[in-house]
Protein backbone atom coordinates (compact mmCIF):
# COMPACT_ATOMS: atom_id res chain seq x y z
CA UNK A 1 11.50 -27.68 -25.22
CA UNK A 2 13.68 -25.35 -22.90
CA UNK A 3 12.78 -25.81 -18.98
CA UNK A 4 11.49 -23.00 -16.90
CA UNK A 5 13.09 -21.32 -13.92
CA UNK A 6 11.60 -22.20 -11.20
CA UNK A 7 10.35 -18.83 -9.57
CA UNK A 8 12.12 -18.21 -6.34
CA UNK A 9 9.94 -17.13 -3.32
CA UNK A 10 10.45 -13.65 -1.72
CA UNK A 11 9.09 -13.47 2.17
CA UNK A 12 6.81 -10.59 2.03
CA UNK A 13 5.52 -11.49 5.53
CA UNK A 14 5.65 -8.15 7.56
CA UNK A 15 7.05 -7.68 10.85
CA UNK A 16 7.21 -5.69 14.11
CA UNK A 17 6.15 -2.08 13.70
CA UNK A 18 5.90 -2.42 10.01
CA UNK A 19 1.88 -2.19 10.01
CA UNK A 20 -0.18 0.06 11.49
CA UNK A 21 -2.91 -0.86 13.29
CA UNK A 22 -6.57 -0.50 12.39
CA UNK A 23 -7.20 2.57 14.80
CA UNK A 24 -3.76 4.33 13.17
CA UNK A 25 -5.47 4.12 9.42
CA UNK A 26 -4.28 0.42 8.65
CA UNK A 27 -1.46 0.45 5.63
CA UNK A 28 2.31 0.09 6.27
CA UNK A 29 4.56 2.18 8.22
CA UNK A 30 7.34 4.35 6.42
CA UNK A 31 9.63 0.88 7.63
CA UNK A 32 7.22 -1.43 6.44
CA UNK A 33 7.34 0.10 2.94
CA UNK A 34 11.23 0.69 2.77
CA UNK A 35 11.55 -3.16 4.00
CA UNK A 36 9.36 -4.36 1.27
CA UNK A 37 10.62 -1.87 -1.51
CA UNK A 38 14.23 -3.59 -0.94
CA UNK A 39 12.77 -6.97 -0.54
CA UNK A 40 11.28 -6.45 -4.15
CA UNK A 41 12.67 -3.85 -6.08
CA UNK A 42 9.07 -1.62 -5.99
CA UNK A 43 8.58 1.95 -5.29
CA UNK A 44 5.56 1.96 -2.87
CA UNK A 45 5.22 5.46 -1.58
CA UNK A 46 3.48 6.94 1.16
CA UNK A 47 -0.44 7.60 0.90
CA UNK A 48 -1.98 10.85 -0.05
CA UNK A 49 -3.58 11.65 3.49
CA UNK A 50 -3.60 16.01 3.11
CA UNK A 51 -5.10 17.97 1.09
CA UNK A 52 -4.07 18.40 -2.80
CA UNK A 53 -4.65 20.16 -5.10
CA UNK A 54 -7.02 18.98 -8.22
CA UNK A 55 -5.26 18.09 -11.17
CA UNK A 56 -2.61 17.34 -9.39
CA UNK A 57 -0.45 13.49 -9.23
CA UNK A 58 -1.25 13.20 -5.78
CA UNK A 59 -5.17 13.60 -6.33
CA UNK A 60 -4.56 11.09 -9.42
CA UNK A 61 -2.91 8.93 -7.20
CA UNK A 62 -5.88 9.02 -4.81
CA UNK A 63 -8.83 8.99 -7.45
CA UNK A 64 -7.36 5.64 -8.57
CA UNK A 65 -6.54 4.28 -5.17
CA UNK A 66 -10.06 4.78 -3.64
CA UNK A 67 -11.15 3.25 -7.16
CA UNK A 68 -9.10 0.27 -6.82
CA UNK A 69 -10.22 -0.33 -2.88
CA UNK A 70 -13.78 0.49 -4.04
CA UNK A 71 -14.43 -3.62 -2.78
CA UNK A 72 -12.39 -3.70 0.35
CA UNK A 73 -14.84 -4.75 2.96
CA UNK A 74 -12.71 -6.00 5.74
CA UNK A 75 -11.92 -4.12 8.96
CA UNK A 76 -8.33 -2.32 7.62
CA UNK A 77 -9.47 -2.21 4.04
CA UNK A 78 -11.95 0.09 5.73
CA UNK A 79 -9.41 1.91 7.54
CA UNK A 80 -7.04 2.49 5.15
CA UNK A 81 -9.84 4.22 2.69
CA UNK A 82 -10.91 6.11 5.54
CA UNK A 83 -6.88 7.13 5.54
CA UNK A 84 -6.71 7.99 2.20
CA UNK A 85 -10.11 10.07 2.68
CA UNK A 86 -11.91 7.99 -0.23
């Protein structure tokens, strides 16, 4: 049997004004997202916060975020649904 690569561990740990606070709408900052994008190679983008129109990617983008976060029950899962208007 071949042997498996071990999987090399990426520090996603967030830092200094990378996070926005609870009272801000919880959710990364436009750093916080660029610093983890390079870290891993992802495209996170910014959340849909204004108005869009139906049909549109952006309101597809939120109709399956506020599905997904449907659960979140802690203090900036909260927050960031109330951010994405959900």
């Amino acid at each position: 049997m071949a042997k498996r690569k071990a999987k090399t561990k990426v520090n996603l740990s967030v830092g200094r004004g990378e996070k926005r606070s609870v009272k801000q709408g919880a959710g990364l900052t436009a750093k916080g997202r660029r610093k983890y994008n390079r870290k891993t190679g992802s495209n996170l983008k910014a959340p849909v916060t204004g108005k869009v129109k139906k049909g549109s990617k952006a309101a597809g983008r939120r109709k399956s975020f506020c599905a997904r976060s449907k659960g979140w029950t802690g203090e900036r899962g909260k927050a960031a649904r109330r951010r994405w208007k959900c």
